[in-house]
PDB file of N, CA and C in Angstrom:
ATOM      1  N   UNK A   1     161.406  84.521  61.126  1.00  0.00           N
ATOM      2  CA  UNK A   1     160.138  83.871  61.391  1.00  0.00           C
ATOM      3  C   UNK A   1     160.219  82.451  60.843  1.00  0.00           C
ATOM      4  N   UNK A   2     159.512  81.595  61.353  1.00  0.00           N
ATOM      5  CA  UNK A   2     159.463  80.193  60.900  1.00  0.00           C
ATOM      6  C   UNK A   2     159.063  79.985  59.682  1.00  0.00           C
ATOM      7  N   UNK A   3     158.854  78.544  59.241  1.00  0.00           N
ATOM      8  CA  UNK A   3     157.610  78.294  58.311  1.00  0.00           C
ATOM      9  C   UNK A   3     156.537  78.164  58.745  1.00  0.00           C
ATOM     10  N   UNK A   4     156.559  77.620  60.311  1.00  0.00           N
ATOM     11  CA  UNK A   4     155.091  77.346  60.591  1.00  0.00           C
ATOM     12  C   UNK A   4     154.649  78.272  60.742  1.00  0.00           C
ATOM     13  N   UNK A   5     155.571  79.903  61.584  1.00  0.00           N
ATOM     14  CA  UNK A   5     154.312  81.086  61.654  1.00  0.00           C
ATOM     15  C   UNK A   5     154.048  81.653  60.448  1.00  0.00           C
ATOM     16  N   UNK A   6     154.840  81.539  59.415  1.00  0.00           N
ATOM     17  CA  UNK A   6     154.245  82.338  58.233  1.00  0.00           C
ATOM     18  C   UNK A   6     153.237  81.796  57.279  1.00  0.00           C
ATOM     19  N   UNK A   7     153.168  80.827  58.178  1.00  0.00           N
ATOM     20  CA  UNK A   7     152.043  79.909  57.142  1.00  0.00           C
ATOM     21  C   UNK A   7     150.572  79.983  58.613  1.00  0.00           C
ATOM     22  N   UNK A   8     150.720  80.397  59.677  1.00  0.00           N
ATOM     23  CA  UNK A   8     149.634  81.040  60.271  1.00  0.00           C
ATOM     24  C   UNK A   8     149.022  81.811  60.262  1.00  0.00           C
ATOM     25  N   UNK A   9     147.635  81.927  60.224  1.00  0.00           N
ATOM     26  CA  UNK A   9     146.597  83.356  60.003  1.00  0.00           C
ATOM     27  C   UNK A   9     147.009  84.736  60.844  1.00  0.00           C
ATOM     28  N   UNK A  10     147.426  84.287  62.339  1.00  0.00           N
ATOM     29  CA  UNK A  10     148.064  85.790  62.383  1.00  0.00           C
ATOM     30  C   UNK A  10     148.683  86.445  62.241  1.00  0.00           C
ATOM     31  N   UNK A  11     150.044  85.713  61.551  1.00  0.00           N
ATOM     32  CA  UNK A  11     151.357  86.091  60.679  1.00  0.00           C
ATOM     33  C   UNK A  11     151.009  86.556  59.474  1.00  0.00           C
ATOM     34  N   UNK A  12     150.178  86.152  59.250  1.00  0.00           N
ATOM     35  CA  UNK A  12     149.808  86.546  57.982  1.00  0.00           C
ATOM     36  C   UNK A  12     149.132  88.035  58.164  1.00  0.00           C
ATOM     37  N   UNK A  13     148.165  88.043  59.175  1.00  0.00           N
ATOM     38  CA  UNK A  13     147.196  89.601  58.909  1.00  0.00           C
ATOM     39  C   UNK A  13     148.371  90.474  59.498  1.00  0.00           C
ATOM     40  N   UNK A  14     149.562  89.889  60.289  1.00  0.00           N
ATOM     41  CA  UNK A  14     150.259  91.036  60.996  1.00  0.00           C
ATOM     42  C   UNK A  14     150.996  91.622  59.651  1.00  0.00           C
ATOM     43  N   UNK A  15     151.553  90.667  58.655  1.00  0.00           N
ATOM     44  CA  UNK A  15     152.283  91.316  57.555  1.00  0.00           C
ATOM     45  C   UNK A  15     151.523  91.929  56.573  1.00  0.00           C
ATOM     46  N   UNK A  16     150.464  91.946  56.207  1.00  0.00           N
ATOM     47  CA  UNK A  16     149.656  92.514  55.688  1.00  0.00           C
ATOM     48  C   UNK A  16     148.993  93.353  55.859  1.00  0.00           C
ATOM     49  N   UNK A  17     148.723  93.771  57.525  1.00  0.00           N
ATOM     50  CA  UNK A  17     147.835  94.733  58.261  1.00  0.00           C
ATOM     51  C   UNK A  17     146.389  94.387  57.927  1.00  0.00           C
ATOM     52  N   UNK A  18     146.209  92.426  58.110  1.00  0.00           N
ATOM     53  CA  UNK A  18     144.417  92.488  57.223  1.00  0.00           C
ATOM     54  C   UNK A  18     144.369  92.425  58.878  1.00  0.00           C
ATOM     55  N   UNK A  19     142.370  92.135  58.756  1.00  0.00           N
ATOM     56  CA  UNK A  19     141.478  92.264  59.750  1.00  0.00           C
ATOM     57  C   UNK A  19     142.316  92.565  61.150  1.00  0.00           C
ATOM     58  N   UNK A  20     142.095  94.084  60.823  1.00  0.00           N
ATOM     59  CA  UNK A  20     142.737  95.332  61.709  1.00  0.00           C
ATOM     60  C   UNK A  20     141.128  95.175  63.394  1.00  0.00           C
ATOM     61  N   UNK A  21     141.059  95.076  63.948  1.00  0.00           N
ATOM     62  CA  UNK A  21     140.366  95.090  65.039  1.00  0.00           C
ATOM     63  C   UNK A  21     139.657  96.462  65.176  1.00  0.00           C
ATOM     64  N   UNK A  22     138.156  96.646  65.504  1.00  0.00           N
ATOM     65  CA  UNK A  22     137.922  98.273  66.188  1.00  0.00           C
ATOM     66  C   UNK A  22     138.456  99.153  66.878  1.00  0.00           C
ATOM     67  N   UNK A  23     138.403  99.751  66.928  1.00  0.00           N
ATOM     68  CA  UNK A  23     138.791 100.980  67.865  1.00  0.00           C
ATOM     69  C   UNK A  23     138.258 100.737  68.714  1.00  0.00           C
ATOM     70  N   UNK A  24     139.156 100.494  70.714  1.00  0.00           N
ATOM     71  CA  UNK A  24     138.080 100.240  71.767  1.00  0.00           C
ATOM     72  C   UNK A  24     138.136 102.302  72.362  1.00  0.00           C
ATOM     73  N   UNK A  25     136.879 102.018  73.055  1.00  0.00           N
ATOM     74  CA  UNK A  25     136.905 103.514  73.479  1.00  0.00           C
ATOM     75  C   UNK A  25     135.735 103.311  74.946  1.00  0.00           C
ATOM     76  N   UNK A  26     136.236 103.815  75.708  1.00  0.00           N
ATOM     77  CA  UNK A  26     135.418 104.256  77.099  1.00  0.00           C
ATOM     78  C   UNK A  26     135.999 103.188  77.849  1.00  0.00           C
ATOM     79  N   UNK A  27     137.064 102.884  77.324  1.00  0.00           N
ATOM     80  CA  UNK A  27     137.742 101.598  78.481  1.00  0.00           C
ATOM     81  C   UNK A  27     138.511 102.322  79.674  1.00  0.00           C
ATOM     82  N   UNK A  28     138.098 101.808  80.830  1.00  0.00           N
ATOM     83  CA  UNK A  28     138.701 102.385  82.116  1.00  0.00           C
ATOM     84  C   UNK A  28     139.605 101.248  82.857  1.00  0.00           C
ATOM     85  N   UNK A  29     140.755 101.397  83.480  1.00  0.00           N
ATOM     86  CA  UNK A  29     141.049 100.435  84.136  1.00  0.00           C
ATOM     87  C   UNK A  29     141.706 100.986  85.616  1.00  0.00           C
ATOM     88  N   UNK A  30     140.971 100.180  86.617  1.00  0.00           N
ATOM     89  CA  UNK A  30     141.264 100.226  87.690  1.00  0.00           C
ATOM     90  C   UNK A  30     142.327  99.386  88.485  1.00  0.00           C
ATOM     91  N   UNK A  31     143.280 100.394  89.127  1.00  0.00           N
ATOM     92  CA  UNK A  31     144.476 100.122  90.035  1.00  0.00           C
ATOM     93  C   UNK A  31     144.016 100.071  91.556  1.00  0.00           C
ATOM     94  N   UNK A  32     145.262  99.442  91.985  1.00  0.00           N
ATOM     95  CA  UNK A  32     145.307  99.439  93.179  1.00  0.00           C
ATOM     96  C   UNK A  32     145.520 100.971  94.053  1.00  0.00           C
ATOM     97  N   UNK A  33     145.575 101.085  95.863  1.00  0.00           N
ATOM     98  CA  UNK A  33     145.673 102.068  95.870  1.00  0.00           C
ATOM     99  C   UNK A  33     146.973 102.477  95.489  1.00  0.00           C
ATOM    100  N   UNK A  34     147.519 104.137  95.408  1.00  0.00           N
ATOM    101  CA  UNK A  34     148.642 104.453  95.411  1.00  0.00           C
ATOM    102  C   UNK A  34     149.569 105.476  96.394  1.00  0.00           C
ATOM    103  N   UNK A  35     150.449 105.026  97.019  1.00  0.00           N
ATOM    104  CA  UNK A  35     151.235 106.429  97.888  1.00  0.00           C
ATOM    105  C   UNK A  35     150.801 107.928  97.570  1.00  0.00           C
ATOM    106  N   UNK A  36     150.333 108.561  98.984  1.00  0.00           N
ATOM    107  CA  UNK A  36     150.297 109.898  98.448  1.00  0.00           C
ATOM    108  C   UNK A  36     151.342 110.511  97.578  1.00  0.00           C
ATOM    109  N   UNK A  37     151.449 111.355  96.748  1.00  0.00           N
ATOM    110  CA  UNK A  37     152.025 111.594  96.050  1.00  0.00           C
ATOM    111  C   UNK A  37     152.243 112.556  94.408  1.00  0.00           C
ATOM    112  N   UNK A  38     152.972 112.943  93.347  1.00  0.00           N
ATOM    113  CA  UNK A  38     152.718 113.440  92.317  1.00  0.00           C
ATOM    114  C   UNK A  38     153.136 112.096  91.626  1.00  0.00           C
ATOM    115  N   UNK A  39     152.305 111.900  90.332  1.00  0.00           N
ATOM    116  CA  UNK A  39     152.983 110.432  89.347  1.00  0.00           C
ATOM    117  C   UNK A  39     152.741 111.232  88.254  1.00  0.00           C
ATOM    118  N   UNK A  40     153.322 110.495  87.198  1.00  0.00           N
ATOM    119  CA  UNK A  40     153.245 110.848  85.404  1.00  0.00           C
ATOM    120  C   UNK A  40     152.297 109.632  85.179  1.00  0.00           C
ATOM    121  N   UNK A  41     151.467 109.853  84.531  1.00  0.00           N
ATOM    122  CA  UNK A  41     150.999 108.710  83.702  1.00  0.00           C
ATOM    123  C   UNK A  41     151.373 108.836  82.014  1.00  0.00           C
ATOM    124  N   UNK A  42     151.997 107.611  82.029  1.00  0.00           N
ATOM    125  CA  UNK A  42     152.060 107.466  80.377  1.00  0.00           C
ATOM    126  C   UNK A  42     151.189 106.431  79.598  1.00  0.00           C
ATOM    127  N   UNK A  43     150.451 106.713  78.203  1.00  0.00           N
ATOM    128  CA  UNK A  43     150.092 105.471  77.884  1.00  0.00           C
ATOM    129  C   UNK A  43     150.919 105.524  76.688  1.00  0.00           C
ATOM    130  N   UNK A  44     151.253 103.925  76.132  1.00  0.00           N
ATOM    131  CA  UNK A  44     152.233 103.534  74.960  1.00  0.00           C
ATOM    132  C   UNK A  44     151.072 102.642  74.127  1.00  0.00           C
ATOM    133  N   UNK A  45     151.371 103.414  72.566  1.00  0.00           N
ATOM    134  CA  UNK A  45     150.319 102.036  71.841  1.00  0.00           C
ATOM    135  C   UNK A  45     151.640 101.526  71.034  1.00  0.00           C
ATOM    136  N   UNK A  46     151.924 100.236  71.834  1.00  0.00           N
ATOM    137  CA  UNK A  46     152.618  99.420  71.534  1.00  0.00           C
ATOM    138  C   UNK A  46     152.609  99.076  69.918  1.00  0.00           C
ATOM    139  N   UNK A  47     151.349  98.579  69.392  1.00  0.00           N
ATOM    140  CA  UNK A  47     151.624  98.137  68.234  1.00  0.00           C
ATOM    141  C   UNK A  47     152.265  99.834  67.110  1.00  0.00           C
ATOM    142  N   UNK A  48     151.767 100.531  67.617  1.00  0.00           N
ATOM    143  CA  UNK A  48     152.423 101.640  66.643  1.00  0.00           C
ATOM    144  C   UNK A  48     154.189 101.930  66.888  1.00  0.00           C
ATOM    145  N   UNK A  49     154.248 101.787  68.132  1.00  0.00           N
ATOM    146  CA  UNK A  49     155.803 101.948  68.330  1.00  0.00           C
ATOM    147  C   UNK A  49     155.474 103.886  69.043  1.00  0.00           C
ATOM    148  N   UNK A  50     154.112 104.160  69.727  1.00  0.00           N
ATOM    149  CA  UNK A  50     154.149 105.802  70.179  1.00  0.00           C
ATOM    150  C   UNK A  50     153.774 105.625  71.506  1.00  0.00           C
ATOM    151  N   UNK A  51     153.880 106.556  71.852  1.00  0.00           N
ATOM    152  CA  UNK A  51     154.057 107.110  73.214  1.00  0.00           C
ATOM    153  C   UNK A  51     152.767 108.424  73.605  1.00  0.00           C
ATOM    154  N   UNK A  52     151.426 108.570  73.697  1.00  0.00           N
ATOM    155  CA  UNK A  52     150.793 109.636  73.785  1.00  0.00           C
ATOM    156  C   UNK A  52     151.029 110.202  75.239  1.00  0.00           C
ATOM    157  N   UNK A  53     151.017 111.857  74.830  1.00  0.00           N
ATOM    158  CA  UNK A  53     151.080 112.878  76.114  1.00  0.00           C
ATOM    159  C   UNK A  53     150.987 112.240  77.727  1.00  0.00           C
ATOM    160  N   UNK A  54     152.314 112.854  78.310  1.00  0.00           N
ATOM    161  CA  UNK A  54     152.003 112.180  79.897  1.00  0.00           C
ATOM    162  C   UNK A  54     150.718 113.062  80.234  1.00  0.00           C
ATOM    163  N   UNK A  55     150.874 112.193  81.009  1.00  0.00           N
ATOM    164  CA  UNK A  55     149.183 112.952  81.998  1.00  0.00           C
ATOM    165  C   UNK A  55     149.460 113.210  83.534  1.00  0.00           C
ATOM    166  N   UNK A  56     149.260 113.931  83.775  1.00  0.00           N
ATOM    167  CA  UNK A  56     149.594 114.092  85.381  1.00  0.00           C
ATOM    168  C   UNK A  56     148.523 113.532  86.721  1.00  0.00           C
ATOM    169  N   UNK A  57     148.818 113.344  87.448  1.00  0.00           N
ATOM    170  CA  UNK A  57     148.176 111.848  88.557  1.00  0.00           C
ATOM    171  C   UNK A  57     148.456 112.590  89.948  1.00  0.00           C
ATOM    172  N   UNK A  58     147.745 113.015  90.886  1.00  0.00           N
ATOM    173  CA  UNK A  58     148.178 113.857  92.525  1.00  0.00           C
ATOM    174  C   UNK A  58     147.133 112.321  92.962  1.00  0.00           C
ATOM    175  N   UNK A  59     147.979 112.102  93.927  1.00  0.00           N
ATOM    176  CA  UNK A  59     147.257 111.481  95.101  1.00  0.00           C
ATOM    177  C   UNK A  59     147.985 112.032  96.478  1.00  0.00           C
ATOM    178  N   UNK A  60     146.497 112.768  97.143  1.00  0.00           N
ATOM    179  CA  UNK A  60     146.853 113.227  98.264  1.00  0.00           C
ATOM    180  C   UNK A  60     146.458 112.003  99.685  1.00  0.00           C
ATOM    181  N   UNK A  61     146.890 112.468 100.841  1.00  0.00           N
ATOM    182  CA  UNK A  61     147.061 111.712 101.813  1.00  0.00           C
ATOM    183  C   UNK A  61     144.964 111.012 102.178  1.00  0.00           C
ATOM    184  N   UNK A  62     144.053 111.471 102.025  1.00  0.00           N
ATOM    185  CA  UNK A  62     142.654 111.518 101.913  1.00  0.00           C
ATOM    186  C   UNK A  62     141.931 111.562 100.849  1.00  0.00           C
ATOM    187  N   UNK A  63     142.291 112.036  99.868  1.00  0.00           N
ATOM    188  CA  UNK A  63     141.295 111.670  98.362  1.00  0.00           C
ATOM    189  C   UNK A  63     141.420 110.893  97.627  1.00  0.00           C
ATOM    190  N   UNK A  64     140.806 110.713  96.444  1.00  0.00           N
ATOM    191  CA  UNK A  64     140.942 109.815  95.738  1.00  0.00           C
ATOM    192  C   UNK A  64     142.309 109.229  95.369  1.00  0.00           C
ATOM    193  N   UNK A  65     142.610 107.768  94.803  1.00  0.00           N
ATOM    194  CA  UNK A  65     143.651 107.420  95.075  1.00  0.00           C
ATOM    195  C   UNK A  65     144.152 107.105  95.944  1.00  0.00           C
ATOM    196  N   UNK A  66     143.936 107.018  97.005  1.00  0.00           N
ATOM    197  CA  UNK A  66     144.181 106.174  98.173  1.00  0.00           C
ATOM    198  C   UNK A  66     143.560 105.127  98.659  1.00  0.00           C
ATOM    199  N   UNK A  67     142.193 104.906  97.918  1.00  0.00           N
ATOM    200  CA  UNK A  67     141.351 103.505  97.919  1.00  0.00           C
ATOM    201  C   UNK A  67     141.603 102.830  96.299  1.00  0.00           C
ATOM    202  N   UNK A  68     142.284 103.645  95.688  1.00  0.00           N
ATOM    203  CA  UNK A  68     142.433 103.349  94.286  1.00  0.00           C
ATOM    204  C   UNK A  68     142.261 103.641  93.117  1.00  0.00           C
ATOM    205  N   UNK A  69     142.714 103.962  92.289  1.00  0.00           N
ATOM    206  CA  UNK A  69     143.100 104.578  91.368  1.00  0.00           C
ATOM    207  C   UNK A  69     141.790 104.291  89.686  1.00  0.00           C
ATOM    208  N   UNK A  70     140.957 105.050  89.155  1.00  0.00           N
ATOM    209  CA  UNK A  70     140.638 104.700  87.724  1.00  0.00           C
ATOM    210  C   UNK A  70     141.334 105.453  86.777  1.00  0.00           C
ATOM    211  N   UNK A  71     141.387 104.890  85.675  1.00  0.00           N
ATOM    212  CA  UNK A  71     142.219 106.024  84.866  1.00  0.00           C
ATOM    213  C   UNK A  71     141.656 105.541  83.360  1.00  0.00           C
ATOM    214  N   UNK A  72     140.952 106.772  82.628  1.00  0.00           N
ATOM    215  CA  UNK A  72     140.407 106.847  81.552  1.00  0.00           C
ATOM    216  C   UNK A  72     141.303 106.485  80.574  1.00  0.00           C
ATOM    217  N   UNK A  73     141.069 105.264  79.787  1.00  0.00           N
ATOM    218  CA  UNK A  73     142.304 104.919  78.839  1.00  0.00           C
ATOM    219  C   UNK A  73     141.762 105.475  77.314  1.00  0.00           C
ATOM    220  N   UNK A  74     142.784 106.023  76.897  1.00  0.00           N
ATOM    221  CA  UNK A  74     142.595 106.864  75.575  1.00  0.00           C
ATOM    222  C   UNK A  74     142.143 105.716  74.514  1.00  0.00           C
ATOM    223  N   UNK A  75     141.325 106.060  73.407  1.00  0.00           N
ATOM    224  CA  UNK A  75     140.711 105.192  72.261  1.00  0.00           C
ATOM    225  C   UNK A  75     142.294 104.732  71.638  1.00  0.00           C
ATOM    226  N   UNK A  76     142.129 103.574  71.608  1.00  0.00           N
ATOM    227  CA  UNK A  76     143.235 102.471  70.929  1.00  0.00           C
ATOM    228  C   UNK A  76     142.971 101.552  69.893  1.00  0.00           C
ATOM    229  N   UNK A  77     143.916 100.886  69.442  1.00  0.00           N
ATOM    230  CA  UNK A  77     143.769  99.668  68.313  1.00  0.00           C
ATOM    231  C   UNK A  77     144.348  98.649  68.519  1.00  0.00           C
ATOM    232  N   UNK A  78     144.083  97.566  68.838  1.00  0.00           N
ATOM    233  CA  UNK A  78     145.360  96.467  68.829  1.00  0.00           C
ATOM    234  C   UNK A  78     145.776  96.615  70.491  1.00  0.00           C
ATOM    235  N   UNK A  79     146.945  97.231  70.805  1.00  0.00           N
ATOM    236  CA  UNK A  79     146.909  96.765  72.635  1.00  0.00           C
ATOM    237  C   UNK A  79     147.352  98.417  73.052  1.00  0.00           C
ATOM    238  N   UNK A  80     147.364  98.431  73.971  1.00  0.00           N
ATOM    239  CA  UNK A  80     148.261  99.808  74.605  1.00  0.00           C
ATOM    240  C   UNK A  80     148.704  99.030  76.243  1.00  0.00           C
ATOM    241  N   UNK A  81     149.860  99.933  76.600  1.00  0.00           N
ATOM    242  CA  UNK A  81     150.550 100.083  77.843  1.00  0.00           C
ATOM    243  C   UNK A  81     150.243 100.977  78.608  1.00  0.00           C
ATOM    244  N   UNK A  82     150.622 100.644  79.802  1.00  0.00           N
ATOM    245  CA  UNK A  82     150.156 101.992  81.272  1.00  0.00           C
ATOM    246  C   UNK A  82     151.697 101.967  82.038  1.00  0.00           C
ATOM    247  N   UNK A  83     152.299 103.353  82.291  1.00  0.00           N
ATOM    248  CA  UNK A  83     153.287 102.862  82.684  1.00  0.00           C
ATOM    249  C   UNK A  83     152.828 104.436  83.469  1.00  0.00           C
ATOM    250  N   UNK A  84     153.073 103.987  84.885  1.00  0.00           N
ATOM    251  CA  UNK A  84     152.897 105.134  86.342  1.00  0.00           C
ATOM    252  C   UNK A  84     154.179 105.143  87.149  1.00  0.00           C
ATOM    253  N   UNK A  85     154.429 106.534  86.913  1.00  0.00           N
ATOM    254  CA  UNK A  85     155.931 106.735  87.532  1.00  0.00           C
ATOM    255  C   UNK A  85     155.587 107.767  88.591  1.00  0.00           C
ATOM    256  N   UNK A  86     156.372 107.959  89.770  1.00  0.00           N
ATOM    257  CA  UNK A  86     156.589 109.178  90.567  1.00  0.00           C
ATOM    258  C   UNK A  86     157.197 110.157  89.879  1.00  0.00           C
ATOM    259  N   UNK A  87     156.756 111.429  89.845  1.00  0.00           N
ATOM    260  CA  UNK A  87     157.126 112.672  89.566  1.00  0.00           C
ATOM    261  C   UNK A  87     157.959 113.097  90.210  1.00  0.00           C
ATOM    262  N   UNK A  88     159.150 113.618  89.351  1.00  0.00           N
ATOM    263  CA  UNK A  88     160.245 114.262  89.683  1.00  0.00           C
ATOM    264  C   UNK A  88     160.579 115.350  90.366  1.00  0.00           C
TER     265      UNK A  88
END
């Protein structure tokens, strides 16, 4: 790390873990549509370095998911990832 970032406020709360952010919760985020199909959904909370439970995703040729996708994002801290794969 530099001098200049360690002498910055967010270098600083990141090494320290100060003013930690709320917990967001009831956050939804909406996709585009997706191929009929089976997918995994994974979410990653990046700042922890984890990976919570895949979730499983059907989009059939007429229901939901084919105008587009919402997907209930689990209560987080700091950032999380969405990563949607086709099922094996």
């Amino acid at each position: 790390m530099t001098a200049a970032a360690k002498r910055s406020p967010w270098a600083a709360q990141l090494e320290r873990n100060e003013a930690v952010p709320p917990e967001v919760q009831g956050l939804e985020v909406r996709l585009p549509a997706l191929e009929p199909g089976k997918y995994s959904v994974r979410w990653l909370q990046t700042w922890a370095g984890t990976e919570l439970p895949r979730e499983p995703l059907a989009v059939s040729t007429s229901g939901p998911g084919t105008r587009g996708v919402e997907l209930k994002c689990p209560p987080f801290t700091r950032d999380l990832a969405l990563i949607i794969e086709q099922a094996k």
